[in-house]
N, C-alpha and C. Protein backbone atom coordinates (compact mmCIF):
# COMPACT_ATOMS: atom_id res chain seq x y z
N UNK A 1 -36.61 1.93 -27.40
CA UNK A 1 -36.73 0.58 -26.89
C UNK A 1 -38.03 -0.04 -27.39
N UNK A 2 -37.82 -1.12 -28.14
CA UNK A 2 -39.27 -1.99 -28.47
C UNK A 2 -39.74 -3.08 -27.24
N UNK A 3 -41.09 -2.30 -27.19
CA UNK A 3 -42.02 -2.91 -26.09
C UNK A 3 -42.75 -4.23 -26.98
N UNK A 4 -42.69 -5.45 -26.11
CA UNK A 4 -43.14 -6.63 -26.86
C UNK A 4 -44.19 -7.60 -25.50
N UNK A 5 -44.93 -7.34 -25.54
CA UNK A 5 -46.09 -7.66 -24.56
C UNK A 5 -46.45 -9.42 -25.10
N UNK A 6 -45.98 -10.45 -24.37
CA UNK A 6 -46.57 -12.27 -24.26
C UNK A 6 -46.88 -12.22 -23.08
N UNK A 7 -48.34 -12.96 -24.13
CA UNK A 7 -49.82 -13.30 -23.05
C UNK A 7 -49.81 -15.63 -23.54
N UNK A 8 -50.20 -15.75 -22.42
CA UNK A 8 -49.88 -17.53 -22.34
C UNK A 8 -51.45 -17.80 -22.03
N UNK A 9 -51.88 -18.34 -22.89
CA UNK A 9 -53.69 -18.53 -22.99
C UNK A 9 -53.88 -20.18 -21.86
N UNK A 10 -52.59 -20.07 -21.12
CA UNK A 10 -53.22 -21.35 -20.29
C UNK A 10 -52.91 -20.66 -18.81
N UNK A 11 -53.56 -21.43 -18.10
CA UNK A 11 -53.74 -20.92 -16.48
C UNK A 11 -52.80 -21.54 -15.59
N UNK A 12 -52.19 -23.11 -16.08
CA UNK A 12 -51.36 -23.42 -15.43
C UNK A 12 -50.30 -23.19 -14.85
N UNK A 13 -49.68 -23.62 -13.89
CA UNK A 13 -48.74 -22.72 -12.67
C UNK A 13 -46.98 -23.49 -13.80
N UNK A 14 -46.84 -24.50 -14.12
CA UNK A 14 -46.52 -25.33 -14.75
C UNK A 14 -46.51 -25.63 -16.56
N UNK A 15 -47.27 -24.74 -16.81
CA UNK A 15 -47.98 -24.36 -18.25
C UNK A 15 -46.24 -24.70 -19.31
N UNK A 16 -46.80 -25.12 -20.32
CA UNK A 16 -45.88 -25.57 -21.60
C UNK A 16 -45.99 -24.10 -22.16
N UNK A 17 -46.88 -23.35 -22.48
CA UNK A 17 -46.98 -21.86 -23.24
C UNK A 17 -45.98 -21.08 -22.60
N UNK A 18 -46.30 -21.22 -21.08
CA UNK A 18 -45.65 -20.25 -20.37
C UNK A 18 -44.00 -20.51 -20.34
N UNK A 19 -44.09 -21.71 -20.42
CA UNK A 19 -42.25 -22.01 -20.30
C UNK A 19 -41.83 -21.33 -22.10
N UNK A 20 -42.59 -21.74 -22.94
CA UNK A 20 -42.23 -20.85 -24.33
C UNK A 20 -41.93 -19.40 -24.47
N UNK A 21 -43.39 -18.43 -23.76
CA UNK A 21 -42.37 -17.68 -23.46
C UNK A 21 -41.57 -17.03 -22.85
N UNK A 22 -41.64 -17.81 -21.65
CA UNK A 22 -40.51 -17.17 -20.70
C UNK A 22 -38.92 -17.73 -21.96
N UNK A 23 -39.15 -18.89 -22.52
CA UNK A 23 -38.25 -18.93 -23.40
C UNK A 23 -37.70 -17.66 -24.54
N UNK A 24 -38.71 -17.28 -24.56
CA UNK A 24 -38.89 -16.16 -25.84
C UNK A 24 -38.00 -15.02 -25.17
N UNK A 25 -38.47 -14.54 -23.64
CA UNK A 25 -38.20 -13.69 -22.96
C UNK A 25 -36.87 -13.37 -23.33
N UNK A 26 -36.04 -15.44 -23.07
CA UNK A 26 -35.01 -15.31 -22.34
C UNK A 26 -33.98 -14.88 -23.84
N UNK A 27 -34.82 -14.92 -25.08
CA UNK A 27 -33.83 -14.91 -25.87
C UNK A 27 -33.90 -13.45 -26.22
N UNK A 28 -35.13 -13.00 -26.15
CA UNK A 28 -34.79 -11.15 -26.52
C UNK A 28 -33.80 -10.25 -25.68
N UNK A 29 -33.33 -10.98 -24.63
CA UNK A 29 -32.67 -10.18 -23.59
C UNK A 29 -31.59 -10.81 -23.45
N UNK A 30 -31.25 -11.98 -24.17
CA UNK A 30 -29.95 -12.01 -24.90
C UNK A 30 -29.46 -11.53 -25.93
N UNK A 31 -30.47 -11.12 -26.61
CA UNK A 31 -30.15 -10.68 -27.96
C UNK A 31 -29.48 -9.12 -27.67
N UNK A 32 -30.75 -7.97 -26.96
CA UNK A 32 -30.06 -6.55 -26.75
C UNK A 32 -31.12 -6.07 -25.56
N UNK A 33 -30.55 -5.05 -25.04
CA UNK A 33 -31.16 -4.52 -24.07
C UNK A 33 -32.39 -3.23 -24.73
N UNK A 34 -32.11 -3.55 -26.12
CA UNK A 34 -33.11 -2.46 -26.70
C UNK A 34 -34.74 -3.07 -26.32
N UNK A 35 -35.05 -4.47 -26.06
CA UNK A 35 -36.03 -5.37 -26.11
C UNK A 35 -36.69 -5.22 -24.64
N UNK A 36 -37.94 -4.88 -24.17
CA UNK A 36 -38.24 -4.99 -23.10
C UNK A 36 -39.45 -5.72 -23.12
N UNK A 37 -40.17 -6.51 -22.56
CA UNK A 37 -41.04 -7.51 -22.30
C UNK A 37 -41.86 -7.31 -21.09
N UNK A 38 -43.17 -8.03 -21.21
CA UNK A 38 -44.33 -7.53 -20.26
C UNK A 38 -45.31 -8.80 -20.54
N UNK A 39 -46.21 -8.69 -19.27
CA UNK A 39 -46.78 -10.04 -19.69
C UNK A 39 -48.12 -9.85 -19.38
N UNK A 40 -49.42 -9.48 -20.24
CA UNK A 40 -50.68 -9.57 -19.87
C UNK A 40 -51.39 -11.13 -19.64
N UNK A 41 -51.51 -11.50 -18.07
CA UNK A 41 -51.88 -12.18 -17.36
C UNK A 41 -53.23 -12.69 -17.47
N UNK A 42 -54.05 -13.79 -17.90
CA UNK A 42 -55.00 -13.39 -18.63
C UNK A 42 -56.46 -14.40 -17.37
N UNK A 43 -55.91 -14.90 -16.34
CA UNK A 43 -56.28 -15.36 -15.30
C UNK A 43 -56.70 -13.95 -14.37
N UNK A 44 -56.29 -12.67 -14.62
CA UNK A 44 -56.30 -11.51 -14.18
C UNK A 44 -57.48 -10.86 -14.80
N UNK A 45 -58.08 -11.76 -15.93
CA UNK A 45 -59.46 -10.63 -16.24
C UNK A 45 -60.59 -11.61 -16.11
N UNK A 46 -61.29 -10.29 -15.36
CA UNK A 46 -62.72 -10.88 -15.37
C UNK A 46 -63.71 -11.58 -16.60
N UNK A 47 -64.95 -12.41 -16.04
CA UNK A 47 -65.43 -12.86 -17.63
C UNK A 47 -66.23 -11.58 -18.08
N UNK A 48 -65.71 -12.00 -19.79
CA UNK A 48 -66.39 -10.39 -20.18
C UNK A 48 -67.95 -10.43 -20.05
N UNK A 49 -68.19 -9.14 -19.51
CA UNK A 49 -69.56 -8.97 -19.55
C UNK A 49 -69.92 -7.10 -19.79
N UNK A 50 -70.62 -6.95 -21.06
CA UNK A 50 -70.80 -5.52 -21.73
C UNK A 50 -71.19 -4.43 -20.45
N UNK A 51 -71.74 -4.97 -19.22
CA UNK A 51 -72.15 -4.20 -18.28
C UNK A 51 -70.94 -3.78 -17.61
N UNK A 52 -70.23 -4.81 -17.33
CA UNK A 52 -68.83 -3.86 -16.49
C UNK A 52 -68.03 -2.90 -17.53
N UNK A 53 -67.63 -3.30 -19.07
CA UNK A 53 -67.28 -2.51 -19.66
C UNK A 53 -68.03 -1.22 -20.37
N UNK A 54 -67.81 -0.45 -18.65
CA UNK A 54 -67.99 1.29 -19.54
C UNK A 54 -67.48 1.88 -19.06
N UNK A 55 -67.05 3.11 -18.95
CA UNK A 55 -65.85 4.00 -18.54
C UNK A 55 -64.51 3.36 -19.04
N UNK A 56 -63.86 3.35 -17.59
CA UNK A 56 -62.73 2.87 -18.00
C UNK A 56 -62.45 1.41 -17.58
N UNK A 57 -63.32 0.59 -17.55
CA UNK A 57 -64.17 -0.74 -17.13
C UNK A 57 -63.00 -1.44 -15.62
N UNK A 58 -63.11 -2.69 -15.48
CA UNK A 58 -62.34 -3.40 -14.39
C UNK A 58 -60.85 -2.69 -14.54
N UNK A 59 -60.23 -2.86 -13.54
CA UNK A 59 -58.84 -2.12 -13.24
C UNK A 59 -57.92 -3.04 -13.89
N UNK A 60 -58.42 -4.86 -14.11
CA UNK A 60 -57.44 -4.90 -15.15
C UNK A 60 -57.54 -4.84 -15.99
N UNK A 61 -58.38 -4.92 -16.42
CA UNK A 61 -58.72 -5.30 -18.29
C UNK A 61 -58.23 -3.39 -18.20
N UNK A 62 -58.17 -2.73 -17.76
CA UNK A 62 -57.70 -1.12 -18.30
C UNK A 62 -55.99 -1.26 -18.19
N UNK A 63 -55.82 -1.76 -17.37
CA UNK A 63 -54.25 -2.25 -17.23
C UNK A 63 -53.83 -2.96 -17.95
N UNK A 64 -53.95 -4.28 -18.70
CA UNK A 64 -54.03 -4.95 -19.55
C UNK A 64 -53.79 -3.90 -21.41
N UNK A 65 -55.30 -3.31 -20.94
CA UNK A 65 -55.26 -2.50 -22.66
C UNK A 65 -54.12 -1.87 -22.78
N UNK A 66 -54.56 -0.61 -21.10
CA UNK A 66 -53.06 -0.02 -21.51
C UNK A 66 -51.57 -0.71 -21.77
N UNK A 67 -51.49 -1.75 -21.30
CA UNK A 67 -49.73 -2.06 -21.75
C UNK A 67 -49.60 -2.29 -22.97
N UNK A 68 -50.88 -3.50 -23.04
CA UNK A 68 -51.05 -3.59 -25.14
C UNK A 68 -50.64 -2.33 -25.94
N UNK A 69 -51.96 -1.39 -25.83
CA UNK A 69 -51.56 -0.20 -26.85
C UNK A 69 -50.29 0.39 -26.18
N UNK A 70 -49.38 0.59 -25.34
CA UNK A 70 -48.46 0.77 -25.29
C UNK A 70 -47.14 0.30 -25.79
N UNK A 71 -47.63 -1.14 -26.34
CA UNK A 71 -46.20 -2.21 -26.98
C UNK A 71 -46.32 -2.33 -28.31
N UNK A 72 -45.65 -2.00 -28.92
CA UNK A 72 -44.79 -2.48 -30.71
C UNK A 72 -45.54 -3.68 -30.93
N UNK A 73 -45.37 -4.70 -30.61
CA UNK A 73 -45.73 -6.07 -30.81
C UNK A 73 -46.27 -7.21 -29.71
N UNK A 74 -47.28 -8.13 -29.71
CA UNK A 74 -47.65 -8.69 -28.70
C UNK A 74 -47.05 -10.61 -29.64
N UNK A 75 -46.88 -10.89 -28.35
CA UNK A 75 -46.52 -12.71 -29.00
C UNK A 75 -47.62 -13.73 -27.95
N UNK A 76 -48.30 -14.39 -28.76
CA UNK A 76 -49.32 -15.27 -27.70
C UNK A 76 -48.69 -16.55 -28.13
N UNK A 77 -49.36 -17.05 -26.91
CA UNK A 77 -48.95 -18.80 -26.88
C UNK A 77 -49.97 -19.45 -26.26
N UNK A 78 -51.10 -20.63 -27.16
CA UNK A 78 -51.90 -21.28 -26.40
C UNK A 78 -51.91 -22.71 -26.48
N UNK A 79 -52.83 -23.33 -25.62
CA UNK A 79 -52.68 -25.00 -26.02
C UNK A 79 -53.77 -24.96 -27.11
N UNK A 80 -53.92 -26.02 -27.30
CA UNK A 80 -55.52 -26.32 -28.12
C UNK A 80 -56.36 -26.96 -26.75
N UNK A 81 -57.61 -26.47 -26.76
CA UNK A 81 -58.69 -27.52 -26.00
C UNK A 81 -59.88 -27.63 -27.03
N UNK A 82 -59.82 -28.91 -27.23
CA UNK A 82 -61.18 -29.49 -28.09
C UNK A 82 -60.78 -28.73 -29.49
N UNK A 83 -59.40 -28.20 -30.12
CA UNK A 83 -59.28 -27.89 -31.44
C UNK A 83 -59.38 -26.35 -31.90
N UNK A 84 -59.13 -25.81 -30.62
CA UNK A 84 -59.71 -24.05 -30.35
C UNK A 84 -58.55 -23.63 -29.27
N UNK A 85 -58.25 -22.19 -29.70
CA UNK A 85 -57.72 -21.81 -27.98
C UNK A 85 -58.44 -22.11 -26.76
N UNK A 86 -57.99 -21.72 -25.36
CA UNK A 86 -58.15 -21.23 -24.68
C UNK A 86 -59.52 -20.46 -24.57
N UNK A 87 -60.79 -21.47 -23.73
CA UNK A 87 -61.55 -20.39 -23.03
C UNK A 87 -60.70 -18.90 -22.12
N UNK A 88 -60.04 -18.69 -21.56
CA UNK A 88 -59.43 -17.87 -21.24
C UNK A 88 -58.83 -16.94 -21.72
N UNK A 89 -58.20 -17.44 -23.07
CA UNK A 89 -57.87 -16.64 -23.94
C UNK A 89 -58.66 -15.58 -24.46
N UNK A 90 -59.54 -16.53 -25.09
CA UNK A 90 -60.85 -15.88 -25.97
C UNK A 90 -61.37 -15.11 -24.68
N UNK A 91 -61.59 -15.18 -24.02
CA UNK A 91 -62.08 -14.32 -22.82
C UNK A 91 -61.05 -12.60 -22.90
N UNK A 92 -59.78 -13.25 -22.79
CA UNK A 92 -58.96 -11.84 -22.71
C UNK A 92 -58.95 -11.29 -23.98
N UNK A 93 -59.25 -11.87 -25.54
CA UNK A 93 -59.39 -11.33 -26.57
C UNK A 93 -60.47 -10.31 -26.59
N UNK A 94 -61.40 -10.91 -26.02
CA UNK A 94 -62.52 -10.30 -26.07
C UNK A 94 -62.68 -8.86 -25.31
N UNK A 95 -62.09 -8.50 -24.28
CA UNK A 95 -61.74 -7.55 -23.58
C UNK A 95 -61.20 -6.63 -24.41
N UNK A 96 -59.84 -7.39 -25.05
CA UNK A 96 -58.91 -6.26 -25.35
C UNK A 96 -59.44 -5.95 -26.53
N UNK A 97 -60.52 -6.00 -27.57
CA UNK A 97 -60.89 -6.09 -29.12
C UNK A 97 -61.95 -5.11 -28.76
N UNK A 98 -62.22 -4.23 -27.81
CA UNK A 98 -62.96 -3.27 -27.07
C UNK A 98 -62.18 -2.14 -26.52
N UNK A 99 -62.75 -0.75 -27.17
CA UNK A 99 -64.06 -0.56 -27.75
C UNK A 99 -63.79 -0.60 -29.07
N UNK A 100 -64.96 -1.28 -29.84
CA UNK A 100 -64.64 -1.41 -31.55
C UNK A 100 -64.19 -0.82 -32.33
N UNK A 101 -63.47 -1.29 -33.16
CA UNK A 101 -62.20 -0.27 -33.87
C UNK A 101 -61.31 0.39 -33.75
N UNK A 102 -61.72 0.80 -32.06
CA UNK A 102 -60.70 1.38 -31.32
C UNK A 102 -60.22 0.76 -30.37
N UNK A 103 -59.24 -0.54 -30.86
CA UNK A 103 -58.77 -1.25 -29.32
C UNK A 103 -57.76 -1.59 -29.35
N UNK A 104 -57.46 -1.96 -27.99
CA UNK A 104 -55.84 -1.87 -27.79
C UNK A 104 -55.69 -2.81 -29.20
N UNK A 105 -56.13 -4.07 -29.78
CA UNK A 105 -55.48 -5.19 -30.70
C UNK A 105 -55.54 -4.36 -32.43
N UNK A 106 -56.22 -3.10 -32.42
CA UNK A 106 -56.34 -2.77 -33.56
C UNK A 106 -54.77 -2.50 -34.11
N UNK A 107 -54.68 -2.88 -35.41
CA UNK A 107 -53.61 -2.73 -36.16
C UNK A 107 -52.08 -3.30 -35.44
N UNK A 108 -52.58 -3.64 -34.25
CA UNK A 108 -51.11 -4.27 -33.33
C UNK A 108 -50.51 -5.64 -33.90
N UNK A 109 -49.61 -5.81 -34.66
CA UNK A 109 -48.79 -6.79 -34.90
C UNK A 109 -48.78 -7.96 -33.59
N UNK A 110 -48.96 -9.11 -34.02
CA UNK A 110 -49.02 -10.17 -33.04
C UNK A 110 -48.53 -11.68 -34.13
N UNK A 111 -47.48 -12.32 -33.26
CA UNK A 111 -47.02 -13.47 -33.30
C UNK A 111 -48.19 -14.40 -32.57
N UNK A 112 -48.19 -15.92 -33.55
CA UNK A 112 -48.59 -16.77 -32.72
C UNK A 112 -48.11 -18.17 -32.53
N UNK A 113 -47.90 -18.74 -31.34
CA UNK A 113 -47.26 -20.03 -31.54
C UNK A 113 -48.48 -21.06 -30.22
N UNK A 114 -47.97 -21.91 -30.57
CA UNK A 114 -49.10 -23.05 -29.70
C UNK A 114 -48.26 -24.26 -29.30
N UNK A 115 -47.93 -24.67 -27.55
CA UNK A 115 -47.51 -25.78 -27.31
C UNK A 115 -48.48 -26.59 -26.65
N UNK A 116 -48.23 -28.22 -26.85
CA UNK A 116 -49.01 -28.48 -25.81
C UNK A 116 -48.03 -30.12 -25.50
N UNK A 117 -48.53 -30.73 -24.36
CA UNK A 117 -48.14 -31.89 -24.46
C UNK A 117 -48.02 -32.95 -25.27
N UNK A 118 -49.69 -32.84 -26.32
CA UNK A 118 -49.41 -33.52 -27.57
C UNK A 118 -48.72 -33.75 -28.41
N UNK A 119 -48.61 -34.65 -29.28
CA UNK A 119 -47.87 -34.69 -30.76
C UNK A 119 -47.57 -33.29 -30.89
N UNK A 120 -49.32 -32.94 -31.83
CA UNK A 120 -49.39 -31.86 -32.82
C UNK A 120 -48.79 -30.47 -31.77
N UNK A 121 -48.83 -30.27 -30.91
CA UNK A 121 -48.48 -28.88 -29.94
C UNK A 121 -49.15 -27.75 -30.47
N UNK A 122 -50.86 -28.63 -30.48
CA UNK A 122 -51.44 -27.60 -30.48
C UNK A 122 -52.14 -27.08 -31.30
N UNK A 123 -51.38 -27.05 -32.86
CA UNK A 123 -51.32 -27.06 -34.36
C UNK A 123 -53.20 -26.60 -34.35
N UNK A 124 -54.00 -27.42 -34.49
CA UNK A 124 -55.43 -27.36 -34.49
C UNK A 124 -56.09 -26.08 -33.77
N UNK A 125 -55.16 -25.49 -32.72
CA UNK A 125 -55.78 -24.49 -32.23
C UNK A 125 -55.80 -22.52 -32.99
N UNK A 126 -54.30 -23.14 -33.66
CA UNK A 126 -53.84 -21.89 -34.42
C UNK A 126 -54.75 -21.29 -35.62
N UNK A 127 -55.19 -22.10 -36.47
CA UNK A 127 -56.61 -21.57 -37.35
C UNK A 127 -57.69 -21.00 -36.74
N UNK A 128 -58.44 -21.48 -35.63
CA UNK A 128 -58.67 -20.43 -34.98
C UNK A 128 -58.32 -19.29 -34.06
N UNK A 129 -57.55 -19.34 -33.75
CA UNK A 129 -56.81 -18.26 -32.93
C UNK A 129 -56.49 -17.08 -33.96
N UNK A 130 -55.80 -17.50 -34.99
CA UNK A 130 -55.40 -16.66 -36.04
C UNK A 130 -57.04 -16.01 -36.42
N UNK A 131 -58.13 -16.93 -36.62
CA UNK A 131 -59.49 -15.60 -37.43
C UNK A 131 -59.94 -14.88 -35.79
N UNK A 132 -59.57 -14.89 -34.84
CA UNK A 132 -60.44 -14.55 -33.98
C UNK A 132 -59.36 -13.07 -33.89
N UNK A 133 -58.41 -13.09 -33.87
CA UNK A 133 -57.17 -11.85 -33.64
C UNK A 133 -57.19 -10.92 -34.92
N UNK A 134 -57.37 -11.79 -35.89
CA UNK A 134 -58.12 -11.13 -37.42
C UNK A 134 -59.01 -9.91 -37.06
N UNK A 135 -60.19 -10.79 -37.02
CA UNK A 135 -61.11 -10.04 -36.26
C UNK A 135 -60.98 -9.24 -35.10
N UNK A 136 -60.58 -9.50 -34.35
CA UNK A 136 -60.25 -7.86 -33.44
C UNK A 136 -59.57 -6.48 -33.67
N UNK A 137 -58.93 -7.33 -35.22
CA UNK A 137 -57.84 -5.69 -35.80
C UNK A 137 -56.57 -6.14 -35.52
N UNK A 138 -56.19 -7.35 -34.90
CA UNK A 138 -54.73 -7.57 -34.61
C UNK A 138 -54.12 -7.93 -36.22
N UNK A 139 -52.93 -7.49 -36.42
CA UNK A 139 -52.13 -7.75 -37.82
C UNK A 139 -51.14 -9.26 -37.53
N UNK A 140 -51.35 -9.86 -37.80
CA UNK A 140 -51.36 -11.52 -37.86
C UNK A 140 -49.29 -11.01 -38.40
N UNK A 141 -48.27 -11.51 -38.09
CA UNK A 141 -47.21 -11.56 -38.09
C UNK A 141 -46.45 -12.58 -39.11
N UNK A 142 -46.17 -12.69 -40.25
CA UNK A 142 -46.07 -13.50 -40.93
C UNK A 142 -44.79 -14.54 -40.77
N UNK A 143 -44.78 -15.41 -40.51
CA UNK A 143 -43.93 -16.78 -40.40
C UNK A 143 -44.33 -18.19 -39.98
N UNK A 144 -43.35 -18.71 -40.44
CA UNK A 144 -43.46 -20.36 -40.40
C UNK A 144 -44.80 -20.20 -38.88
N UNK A 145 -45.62 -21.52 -39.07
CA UNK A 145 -46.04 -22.09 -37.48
C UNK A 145 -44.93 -22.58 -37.31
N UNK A 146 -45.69 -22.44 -35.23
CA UNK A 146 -44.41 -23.27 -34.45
C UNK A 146 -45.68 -23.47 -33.75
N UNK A 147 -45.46 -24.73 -33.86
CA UNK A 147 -46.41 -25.80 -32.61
C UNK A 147 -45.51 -26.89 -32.05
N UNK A 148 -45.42 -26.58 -31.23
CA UNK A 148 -44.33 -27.22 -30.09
C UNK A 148 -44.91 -28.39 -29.42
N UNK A 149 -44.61 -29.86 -30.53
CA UNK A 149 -45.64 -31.05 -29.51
C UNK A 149 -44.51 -31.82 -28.28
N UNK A 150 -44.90 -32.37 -27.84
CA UNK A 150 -44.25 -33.09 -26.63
C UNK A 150 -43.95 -32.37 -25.82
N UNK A 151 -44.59 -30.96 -25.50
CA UNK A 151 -43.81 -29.87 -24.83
C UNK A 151 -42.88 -29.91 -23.69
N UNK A 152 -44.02 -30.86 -22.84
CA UNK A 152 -44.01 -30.98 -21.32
C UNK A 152 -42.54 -31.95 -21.40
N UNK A 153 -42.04 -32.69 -22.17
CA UNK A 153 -40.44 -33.13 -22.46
C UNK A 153 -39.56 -32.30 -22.41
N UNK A 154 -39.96 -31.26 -22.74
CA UNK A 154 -38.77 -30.36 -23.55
C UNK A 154 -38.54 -29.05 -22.48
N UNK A 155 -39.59 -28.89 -21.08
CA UNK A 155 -39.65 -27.95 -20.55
C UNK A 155 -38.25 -27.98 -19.26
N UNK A 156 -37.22 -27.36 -19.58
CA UNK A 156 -36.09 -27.65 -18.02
C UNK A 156 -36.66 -26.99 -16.70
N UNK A 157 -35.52 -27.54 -15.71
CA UNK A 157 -35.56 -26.98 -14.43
C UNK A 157 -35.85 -25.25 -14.23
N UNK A 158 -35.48 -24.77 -14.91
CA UNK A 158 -35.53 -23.23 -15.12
C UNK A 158 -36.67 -22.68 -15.60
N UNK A 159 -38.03 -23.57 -15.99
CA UNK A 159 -38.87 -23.33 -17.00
C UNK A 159 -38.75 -22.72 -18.32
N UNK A 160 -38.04 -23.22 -19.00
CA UNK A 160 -37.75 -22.71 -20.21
C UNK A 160 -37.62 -24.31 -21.24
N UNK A 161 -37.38 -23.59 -22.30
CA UNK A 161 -37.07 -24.81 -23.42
C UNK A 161 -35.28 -24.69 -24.32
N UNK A 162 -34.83 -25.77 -24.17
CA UNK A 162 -33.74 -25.54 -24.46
C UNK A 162 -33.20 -27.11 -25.61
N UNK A 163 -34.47 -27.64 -26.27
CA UNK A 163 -34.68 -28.56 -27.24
C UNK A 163 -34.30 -27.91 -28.53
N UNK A 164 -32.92 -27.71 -28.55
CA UNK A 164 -32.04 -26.91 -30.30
C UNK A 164 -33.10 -26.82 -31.07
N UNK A 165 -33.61 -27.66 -31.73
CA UNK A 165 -34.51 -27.15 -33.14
C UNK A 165 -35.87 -26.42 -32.70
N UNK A 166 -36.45 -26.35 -31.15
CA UNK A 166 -37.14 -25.67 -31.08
C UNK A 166 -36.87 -24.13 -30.60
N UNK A 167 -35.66 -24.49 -30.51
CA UNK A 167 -34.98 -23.02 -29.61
C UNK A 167 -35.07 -21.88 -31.33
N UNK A 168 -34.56 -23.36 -32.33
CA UNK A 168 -34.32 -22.39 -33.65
C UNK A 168 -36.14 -22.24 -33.71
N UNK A 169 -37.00 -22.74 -34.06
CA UNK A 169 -38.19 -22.33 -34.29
C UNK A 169 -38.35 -21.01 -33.26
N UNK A 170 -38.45 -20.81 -32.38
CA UNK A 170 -38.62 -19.46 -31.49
C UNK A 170 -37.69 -18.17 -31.56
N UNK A 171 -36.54 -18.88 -32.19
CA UNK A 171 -35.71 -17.55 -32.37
C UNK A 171 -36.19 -16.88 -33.95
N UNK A 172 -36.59 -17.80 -35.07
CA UNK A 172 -37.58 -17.36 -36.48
C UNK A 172 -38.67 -16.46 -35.70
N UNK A 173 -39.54 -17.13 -34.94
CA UNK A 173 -40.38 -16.31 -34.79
C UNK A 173 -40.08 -14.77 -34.02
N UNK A 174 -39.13 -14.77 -33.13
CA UNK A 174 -38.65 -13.72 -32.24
C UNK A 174 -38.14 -12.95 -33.60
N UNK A 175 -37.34 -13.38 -34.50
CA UNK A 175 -36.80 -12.48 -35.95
C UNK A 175 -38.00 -11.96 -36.63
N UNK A 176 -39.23 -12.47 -37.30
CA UNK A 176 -40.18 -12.19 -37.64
C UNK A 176 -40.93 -11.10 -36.81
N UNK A 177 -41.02 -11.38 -35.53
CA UNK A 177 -41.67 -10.01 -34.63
C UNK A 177 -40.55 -9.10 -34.80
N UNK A 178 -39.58 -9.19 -34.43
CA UNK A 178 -38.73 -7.61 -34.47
C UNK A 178 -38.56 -6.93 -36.00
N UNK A 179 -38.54 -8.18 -37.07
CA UNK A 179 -39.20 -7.78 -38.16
C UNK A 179 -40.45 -6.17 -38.47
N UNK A 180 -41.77 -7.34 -38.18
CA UNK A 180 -42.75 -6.23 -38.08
C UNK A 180 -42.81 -5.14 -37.28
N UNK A 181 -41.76 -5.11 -35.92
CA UNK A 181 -41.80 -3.51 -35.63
C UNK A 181 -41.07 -3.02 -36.12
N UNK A 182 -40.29 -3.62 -37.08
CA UNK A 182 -38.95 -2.33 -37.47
C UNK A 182 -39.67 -1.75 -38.50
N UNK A 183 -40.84 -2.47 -39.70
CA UNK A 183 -41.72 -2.20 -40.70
C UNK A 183 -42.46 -0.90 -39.91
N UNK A 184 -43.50 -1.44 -38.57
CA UNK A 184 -43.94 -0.52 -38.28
C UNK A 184 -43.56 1.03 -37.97
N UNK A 185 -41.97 0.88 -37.22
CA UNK A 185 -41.53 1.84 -37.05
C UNK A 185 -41.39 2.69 -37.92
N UNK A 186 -40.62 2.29 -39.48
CA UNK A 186 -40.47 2.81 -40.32
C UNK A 186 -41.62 3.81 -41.27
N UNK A 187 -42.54 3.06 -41.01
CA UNK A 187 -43.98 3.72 -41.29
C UNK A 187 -44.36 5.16 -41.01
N UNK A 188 -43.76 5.21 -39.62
CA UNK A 188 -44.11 6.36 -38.85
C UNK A 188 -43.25 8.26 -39.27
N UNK A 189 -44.32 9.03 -39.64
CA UNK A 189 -43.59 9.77 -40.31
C UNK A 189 -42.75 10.66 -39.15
N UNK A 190 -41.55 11.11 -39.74
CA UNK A 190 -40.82 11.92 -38.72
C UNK A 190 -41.19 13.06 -38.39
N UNK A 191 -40.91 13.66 -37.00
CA UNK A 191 -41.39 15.10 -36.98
C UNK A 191 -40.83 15.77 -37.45
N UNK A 192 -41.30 17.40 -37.94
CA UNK A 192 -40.28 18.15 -38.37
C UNK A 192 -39.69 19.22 -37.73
């Protein structure tokens, strides 16, 4: 079973990210029951500070790592503020990109997409988001952007998105992640 861990870099109860991927959710678990999903909560970690992280640091940020290094692939979704992710985000990046070299984001395949109410949906935030996940060791997932503008239009009663050409943009990207774990999988040498 491929474990696929989406984290939503906004806090809102109402959030455009979050209706994406609960969208995302809803399509891997149409697709097969091989797909299981998890969601690191990112309102759930404390602000980083090098003093709490030692041992096995706050109970979530250890909960958090562990599900990461436990999943095939992670998919984020943020708005832009001021042309950047998510203070919050970058907050939970920062957690999980610890301890150096050795962290849950090292070598972990990650999708990224960005909605927001705006036009662009976001678009401006993805150049950085993409060098900051760089930098932690995360393996950047190769496909089209999807920046989802007008979000807050497109979000139904169910919280989800069900706007056809964006449904097709999320199902590329959902193909592209199961993509890179099947690469990864394949990687892995067999026992004998």
């Amino acid at each position: 079973m491929a474990r696929i861990v989406l984290m939503s870099g906004s806090l809102r109860r109402h959030s455009v990210n979050s209706a994406a991927l609960a969208t995302i959710r809803g399509i891997l678990n149409r697709r097969d029951s091989e797909f299981h999903t998890s969601e690191i909560r990112v309102a759930d970690l404390p602000h980083y500070n090098e003093d709490l992280d030692v041992g096995p640091g706050p109970a979530a940020v250890r909960a958090a790592r562990e599900l990461l290094i436990a999943s095939d692939a992670a998919i984020i979704s943020t708005p832009s503020y001021n042309g950047a992710m998510t203070g919050t985000l970058k907050n939970a990046l920062d957690w999980l990109s610890r301890p150096w070299k050795a962290s849950s984001l090292s070598g972990k395949p990650v999708a990224l997409l960005t909605a927001s109410p705006g036009t662009y949906g976001g678009a401006d935030a993805q150049p950085d988001t993409r060098r900051v996940l760089e930098r932690c060791g995360a393996v950047l997932i190769d496909h089209p952007p999807v920046a989802i503008g007008s979000a807050d239009f497109l979000v139904g009663r169910e919280g989800t998105i069900t706007e056809p050409m964006v449904l097709e943009e999320l199902e590329g990207l959902v193909d592209a992640a199961i993509a890179a774990i099947v690469r990864g999988h394949q990687r892995i040498p067999l026992a004998a």
